[in-house]
C-alpha atoms as a PDB file:
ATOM      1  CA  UNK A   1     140.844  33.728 104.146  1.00  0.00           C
ATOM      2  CA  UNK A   2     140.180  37.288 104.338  1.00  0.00           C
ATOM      3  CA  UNK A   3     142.920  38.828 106.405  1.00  0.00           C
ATOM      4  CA  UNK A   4     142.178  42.613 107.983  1.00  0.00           C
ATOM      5  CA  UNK A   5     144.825  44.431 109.712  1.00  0.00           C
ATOM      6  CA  UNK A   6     145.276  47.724 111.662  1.00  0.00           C
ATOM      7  CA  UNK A   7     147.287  49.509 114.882  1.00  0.00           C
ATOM      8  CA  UNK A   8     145.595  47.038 117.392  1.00  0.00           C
ATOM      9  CA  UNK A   9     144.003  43.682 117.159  1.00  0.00           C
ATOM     10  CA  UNK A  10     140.347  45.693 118.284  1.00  0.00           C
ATOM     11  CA  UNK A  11     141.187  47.613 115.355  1.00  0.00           C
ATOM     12  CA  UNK A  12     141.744  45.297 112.755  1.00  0.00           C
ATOM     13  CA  UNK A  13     138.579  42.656 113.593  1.00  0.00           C
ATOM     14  CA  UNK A  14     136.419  45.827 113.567  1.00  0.00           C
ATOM     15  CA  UNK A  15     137.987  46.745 110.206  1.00  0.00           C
ATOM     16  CA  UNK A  16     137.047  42.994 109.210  1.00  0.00           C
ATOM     17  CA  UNK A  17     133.453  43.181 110.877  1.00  0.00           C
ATOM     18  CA  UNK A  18     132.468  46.241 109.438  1.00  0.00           C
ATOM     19  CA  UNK A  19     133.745  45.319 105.399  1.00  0.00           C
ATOM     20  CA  UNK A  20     131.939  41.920 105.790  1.00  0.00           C
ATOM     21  CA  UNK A  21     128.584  43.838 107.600  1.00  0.00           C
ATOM     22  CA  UNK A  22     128.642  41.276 110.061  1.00  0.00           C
ATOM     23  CA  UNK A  23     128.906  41.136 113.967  1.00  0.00           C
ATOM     24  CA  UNK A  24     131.257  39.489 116.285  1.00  0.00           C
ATOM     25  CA  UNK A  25     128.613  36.964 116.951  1.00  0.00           C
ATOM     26  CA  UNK A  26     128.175  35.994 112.719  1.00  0.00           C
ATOM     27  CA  UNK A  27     132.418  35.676 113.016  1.00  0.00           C
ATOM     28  CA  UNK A  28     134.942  33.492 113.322  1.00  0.00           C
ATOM     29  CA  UNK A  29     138.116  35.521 114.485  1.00  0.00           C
ATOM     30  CA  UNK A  30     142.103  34.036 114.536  1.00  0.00           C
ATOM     31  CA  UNK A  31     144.413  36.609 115.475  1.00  0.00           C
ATOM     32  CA  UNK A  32     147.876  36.240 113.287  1.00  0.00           C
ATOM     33  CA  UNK A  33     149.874  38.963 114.616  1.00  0.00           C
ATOM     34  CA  UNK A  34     149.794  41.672 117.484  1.00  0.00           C
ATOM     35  CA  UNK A  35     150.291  44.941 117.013  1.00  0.00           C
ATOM     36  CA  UNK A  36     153.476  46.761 117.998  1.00  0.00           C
ATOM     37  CA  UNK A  37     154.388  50.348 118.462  1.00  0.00           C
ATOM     38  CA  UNK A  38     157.670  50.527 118.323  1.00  0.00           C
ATOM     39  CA  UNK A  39     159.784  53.030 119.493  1.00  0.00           C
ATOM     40  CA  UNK A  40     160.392  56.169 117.668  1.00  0.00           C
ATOM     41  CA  UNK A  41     158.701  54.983 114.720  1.00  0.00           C
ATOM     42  CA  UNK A  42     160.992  51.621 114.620  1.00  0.00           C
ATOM     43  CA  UNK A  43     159.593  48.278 114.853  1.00  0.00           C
ATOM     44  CA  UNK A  44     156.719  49.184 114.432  1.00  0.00           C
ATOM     45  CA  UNK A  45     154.193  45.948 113.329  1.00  0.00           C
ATOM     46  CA  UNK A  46     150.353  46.262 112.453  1.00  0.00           C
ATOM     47  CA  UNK A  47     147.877  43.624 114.194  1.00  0.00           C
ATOM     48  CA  UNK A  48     146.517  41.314 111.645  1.00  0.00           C
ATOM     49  CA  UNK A  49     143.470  39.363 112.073  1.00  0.00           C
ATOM     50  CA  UNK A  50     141.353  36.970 109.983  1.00  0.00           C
ATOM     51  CA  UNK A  51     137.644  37.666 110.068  1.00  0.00           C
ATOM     52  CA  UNK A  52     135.809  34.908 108.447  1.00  0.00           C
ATOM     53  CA  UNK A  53     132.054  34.490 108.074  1.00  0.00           C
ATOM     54  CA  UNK A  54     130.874  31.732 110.433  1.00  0.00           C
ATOM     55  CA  UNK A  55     130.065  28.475 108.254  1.00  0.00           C
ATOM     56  CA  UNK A  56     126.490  27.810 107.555  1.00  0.00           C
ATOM     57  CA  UNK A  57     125.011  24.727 108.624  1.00  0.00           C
ATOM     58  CA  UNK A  58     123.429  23.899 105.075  1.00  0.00           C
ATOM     59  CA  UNK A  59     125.692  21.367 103.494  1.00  0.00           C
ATOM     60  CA  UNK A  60     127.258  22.078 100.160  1.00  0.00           C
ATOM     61  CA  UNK A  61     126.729  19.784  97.515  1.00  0.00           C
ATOM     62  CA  UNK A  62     129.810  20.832  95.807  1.00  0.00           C
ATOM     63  CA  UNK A  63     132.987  19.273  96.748  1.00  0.00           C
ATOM     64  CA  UNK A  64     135.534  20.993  93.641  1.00  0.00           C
ATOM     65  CA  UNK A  65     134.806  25.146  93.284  1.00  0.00           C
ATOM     66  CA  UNK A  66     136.361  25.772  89.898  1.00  0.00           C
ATOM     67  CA  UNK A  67     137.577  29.148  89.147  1.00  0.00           C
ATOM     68  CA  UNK A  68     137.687  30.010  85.506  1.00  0.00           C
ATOM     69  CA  UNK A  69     139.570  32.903  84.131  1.00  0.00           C
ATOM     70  CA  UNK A  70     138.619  33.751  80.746  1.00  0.00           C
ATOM     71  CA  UNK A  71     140.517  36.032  78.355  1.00  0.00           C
ATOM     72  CA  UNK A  72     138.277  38.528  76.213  1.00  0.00           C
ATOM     73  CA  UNK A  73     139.304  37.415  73.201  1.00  0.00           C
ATOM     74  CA  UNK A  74     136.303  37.647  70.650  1.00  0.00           C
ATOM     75  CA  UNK A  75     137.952  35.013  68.290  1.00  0.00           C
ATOM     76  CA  UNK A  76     139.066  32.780  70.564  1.00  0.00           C
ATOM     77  CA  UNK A  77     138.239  31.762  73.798  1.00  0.00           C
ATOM     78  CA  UNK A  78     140.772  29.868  76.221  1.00  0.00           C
ATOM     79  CA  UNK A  79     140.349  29.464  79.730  1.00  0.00           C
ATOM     80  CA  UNK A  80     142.458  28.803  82.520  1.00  0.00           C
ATOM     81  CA  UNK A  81     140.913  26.300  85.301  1.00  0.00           C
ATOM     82  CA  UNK A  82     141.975  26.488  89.058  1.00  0.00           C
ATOM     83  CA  UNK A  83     141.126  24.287  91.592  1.00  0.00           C
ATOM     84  CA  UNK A  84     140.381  26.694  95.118  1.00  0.00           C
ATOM     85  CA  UNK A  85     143.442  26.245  97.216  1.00  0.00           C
ATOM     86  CA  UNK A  86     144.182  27.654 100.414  1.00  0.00           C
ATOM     87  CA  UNK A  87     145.384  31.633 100.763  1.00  0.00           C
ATOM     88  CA  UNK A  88     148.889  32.324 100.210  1.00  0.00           C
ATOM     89  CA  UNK A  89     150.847  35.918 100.875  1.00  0.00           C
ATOM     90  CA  UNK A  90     151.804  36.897  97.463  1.00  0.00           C
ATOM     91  CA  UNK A  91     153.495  40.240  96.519  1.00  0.00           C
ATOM     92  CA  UNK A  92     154.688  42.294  93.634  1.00  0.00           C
ATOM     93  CA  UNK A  93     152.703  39.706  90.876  1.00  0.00           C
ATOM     94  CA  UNK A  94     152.339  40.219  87.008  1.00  0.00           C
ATOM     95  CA  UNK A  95     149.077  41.264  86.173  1.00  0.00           C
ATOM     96  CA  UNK A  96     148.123  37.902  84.636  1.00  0.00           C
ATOM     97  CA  UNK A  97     149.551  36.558  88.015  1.00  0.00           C
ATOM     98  CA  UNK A  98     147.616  38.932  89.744  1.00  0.00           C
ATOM     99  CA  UNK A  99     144.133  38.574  89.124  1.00  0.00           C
ATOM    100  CA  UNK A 100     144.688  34.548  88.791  1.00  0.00           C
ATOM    101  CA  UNK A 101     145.471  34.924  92.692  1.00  0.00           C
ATOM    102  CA  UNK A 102     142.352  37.287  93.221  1.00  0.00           C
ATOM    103  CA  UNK A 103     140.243  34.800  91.276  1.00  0.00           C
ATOM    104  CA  UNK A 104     141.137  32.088  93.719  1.00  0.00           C
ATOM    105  CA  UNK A 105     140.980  33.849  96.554  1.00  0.00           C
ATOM    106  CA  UNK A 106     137.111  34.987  95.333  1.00  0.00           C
ATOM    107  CA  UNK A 107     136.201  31.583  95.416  1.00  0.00           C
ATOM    108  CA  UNK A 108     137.567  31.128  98.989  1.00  0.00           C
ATOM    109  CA  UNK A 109     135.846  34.093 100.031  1.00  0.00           C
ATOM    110  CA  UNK A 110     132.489  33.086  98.479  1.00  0.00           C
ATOM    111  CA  UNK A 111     132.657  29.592  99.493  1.00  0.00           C
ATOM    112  CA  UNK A 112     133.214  30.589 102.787  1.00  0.00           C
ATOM    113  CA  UNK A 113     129.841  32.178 102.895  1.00  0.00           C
ATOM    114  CA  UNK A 114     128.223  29.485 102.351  1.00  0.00           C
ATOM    115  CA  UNK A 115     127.672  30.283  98.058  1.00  0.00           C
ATOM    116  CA  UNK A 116     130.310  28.656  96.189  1.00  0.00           C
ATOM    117  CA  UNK A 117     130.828  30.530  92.915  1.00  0.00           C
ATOM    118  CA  UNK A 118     132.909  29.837  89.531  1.00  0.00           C
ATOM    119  CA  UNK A 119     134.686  33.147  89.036  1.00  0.00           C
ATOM    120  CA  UNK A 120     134.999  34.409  85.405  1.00  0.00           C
ATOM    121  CA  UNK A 121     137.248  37.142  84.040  1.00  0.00           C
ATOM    122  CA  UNK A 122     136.777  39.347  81.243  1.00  0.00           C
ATOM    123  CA  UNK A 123     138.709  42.698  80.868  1.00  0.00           C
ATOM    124  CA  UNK A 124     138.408  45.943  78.857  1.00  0.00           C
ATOM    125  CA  UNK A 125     140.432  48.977  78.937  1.00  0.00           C
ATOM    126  CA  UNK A 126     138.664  50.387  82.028  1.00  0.00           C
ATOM    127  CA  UNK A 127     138.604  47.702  84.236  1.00  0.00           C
ATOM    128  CA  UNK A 128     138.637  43.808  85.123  1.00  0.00           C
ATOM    129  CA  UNK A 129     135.226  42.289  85.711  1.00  0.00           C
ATOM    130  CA  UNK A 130     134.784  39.302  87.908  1.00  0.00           C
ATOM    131  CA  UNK A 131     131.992  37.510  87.451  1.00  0.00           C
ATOM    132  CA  UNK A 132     130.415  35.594  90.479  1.00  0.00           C
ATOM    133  CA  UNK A 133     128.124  32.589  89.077  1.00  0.00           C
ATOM    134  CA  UNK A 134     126.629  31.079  91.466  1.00  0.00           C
ATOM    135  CA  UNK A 135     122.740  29.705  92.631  1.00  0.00           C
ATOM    136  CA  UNK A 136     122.485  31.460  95.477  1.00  0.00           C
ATOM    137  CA  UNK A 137     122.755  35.201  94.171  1.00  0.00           C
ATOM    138  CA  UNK A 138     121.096  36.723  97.150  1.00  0.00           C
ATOM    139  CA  UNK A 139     123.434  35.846  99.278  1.00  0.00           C
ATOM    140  CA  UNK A 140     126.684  37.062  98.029  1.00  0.00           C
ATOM    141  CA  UNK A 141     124.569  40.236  96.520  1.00  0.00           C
ATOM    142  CA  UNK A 142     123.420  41.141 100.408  1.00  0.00           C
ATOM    143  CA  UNK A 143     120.482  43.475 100.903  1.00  0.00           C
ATOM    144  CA  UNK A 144     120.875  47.085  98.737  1.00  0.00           C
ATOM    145  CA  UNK A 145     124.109  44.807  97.202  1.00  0.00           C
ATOM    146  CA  UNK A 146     126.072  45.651 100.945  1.00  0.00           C
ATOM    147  CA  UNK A 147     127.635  42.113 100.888  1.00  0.00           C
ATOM    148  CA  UNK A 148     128.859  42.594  97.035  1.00  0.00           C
ATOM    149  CA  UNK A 149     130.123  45.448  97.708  1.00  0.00           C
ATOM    150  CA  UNK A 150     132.381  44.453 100.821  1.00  0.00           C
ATOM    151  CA  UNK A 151     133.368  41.590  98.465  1.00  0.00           C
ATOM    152  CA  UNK A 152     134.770  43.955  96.056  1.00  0.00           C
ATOM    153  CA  UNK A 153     136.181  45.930  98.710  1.00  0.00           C
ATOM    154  CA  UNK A 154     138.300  42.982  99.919  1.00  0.00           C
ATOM    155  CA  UNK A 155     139.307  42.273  96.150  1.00  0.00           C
ATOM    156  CA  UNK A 156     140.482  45.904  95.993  1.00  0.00           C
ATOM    157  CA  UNK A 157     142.362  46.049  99.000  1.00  0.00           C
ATOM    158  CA  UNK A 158     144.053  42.131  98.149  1.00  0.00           C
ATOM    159  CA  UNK A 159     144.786  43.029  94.702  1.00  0.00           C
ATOM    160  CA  UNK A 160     146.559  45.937  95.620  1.00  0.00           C
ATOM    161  CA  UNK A 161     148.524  44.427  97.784  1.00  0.00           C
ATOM    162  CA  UNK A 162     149.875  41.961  95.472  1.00  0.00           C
ATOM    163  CA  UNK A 163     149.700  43.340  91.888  1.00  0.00           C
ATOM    164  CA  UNK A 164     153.107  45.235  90.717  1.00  0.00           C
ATOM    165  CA  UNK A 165     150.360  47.151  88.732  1.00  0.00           C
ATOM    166  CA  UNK A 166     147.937  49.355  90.143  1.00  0.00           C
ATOM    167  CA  UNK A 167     144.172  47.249  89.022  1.00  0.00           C
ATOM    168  CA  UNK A 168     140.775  48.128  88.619  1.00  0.00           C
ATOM    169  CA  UNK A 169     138.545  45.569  88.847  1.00  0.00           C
ATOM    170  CA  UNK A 170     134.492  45.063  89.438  1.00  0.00           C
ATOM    171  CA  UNK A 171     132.855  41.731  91.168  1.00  0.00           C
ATOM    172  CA  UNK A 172     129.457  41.313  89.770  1.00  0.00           C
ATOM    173  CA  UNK A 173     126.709  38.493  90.516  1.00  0.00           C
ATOM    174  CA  UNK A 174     124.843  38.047  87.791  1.00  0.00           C
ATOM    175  CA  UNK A 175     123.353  41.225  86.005  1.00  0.00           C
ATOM    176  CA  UNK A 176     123.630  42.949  89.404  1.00  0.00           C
ATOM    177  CA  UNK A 177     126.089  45.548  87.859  1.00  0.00           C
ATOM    178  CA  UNK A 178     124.212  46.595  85.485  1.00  0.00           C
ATOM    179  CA  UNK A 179     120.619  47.156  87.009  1.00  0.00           C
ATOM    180  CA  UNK A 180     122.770  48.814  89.744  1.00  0.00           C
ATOM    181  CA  UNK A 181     124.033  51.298  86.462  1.00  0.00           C
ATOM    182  CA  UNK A 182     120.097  52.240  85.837  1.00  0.00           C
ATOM    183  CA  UNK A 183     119.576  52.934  89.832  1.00  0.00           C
ATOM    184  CA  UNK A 184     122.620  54.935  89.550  1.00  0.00           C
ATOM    185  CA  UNK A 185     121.771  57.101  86.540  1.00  0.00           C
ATOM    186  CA  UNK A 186     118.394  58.004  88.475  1.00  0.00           C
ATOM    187  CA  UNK A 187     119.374  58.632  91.446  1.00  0.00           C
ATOM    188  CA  UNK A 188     122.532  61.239  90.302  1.00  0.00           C
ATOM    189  CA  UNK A 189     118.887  62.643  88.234  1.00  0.00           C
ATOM    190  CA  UNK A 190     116.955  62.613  91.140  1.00  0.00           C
ATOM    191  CA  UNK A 191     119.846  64.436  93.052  1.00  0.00           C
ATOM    192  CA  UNK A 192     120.512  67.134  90.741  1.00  0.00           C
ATOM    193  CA  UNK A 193     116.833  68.294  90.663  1.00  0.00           C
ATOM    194  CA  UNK A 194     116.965  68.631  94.163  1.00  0.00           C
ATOM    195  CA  UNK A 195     120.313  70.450  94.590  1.00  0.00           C
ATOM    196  CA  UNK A 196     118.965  73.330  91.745  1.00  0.00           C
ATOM    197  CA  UNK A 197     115.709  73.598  93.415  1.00  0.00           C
ATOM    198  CA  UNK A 198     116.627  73.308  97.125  1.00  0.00           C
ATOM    199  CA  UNK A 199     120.468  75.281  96.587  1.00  0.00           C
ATOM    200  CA  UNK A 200     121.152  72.675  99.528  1.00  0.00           C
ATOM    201  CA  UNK A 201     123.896  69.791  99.162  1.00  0.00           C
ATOM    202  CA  UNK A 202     122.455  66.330  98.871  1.00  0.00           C
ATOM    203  CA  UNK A 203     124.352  63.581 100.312  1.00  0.00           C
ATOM    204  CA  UNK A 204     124.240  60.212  98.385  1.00  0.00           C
ATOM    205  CA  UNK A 205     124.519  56.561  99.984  1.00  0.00           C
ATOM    206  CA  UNK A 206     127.407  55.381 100.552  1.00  0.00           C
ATOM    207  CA  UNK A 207     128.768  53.768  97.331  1.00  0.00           C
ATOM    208  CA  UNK A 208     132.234  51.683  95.503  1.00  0.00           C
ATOM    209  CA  UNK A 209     134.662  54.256  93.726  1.00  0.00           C
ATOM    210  CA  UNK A 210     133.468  52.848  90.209  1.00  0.00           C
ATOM    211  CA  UNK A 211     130.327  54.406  91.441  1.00  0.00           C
ATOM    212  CA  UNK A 212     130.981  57.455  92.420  1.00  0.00           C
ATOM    213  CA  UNK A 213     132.990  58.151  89.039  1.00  0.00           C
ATOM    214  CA  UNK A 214     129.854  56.980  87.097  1.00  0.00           C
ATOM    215  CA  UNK A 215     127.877  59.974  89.011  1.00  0.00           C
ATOM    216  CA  UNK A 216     130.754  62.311  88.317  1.00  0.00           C
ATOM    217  CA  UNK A 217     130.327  61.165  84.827  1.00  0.00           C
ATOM    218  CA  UNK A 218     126.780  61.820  84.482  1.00  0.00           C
ATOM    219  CA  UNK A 219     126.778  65.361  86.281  1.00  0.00           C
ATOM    220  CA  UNK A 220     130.512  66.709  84.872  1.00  0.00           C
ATOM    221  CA  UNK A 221     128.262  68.743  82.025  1.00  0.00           C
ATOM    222  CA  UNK A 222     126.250  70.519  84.540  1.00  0.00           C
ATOM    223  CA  UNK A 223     128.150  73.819  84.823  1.00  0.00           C
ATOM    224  CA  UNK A 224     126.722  75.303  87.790  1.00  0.00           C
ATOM    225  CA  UNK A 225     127.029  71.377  90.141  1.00  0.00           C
ATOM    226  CA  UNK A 226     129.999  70.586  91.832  1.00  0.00           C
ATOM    227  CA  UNK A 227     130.424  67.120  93.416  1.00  0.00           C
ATOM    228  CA  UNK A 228     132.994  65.484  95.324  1.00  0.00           C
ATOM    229  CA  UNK A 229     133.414  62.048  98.274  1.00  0.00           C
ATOM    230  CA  UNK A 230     133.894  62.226 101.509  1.00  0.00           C
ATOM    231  CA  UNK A 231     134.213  59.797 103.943  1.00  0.00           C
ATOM    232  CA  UNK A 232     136.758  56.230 104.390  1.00  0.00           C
ATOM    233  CA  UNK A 233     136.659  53.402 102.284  1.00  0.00           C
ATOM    234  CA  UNK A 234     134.094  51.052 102.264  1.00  0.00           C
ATOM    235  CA  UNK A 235     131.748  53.369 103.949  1.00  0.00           C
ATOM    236  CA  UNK A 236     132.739  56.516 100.707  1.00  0.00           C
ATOM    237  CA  UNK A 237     130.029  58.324  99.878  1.00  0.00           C
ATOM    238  CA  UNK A 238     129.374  61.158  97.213  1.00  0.00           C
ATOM    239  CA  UNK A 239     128.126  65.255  97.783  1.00  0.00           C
ATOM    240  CA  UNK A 240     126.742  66.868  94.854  1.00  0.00           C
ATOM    241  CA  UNK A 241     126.289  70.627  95.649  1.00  0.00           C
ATOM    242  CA  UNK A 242     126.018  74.138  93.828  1.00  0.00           C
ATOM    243  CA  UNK A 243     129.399  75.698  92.576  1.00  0.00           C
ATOM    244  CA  UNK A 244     130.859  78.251  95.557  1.00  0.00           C
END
């Protein structure tokens, strides 16, 4: 269950609402703990709420999710197979440990919205990519991939909070990642030719950090184009500008 928290309880479900792109109406809200001041900065407790996408009325056929986590292992291939189970608090976790939790709590998340999903891990040196397979891609993709990327939002955010290690990771659904990689390349394109004709700043949509690095990838051999992000998390987004 996705848990949001922040100084008051209106603050935390709005935190929820707004990663899921949802309203109150599409929610089902349970309040877990109130938030407290304190006094002179002791005792001080944030308000944590669950915010949970309400349950569709289309029954789902299956009754097991299974979450597979694969190692990338060329030679050999092993997998580890976890039944969904119910969320647990979990801190300070191996990395192994680590993104077994987040792989269970993925399929929580995406049966929850009504698209269960086997979860499959692979790794590189970069990051950890979770793989969402499921028949109902359009819905945990969302329209311009919104929902996807709140669902990697919430991975971030849960994965930080238990790892000992500091993890990057990626949740795709199908070959969304990597058609989203072409749009990407274009549009940092597109935005250059208009910064060097115009001399104004252009403002990009709002996008996930991995994002934003692969633009500062592409434009980091222009010598004259500076870029940087602006803006809170999930809603960071990326200004590519002429060099002051």
């Amino acid at each position: 269950m996705p848990k949001f928290t922040g100084e008051t309880v209106d603050q935390a479900i709005e935190m929820g609402l707004s990663a899921l792109q949802i309203t109150k109406d599409d929610a089902k809200i349970n309040v877990i703990q109130e938030g407290k001041k304190g006094f002179l900065g002791f005792g001080k407790q944030e308000a944590v709420v669950v915010v949970e996408v309400v349950e569709s009325t289309e029954v789902i056929k299956e009754e097991v999710i299974e979450t597979v986590v694969e190692e990338h292992v060329p030679e050999v291939e092993e997998a580890v197979v976890i039944e969904s189970s119910e969320y647990v608090e979990l801190v300070n976790l191996t990395d192994d440990e680590a993104v077994t939790a987040l792989a269970v709590y993925l399929t929580d998340i995406t049966r929850d919205l009504g698209a269960p999903a086997m979860v499959k891990v692979l790794r590189n040196k970069n990051y950890i990519m979770f793989s969402l397979e499921t028949e109902k891609k359009g819905l945990l993709i969302g329209k311009h991939g919104k929902l996807l990327n709140a669902i990697q939002y919430l991975a971030q955010v849960y994965i930080h909070r238990i790892a000992k290690n500091r993890l990057s990771i990626v949740v795709n659904v199908g070959d969304y990642r990597e058609r989203r990689e072409a749009i990407i390349e274009r549009l940092a394109h597109q935005a250059l030719r208009k910064v060097n004709e115009t001399g104004q700043p252009v403002f990009l949509e709002p996008m996930p950090a991995f994002e934003r690095k692969q633009v500062h990838s592409i434009l980091s051999g222009e010598s004259n184009i500076a870029t940087h992000s602006e803006g809170n998390e999930p809603h960071r987004y990326l200004v590519i500008e002429l060099k002051k």
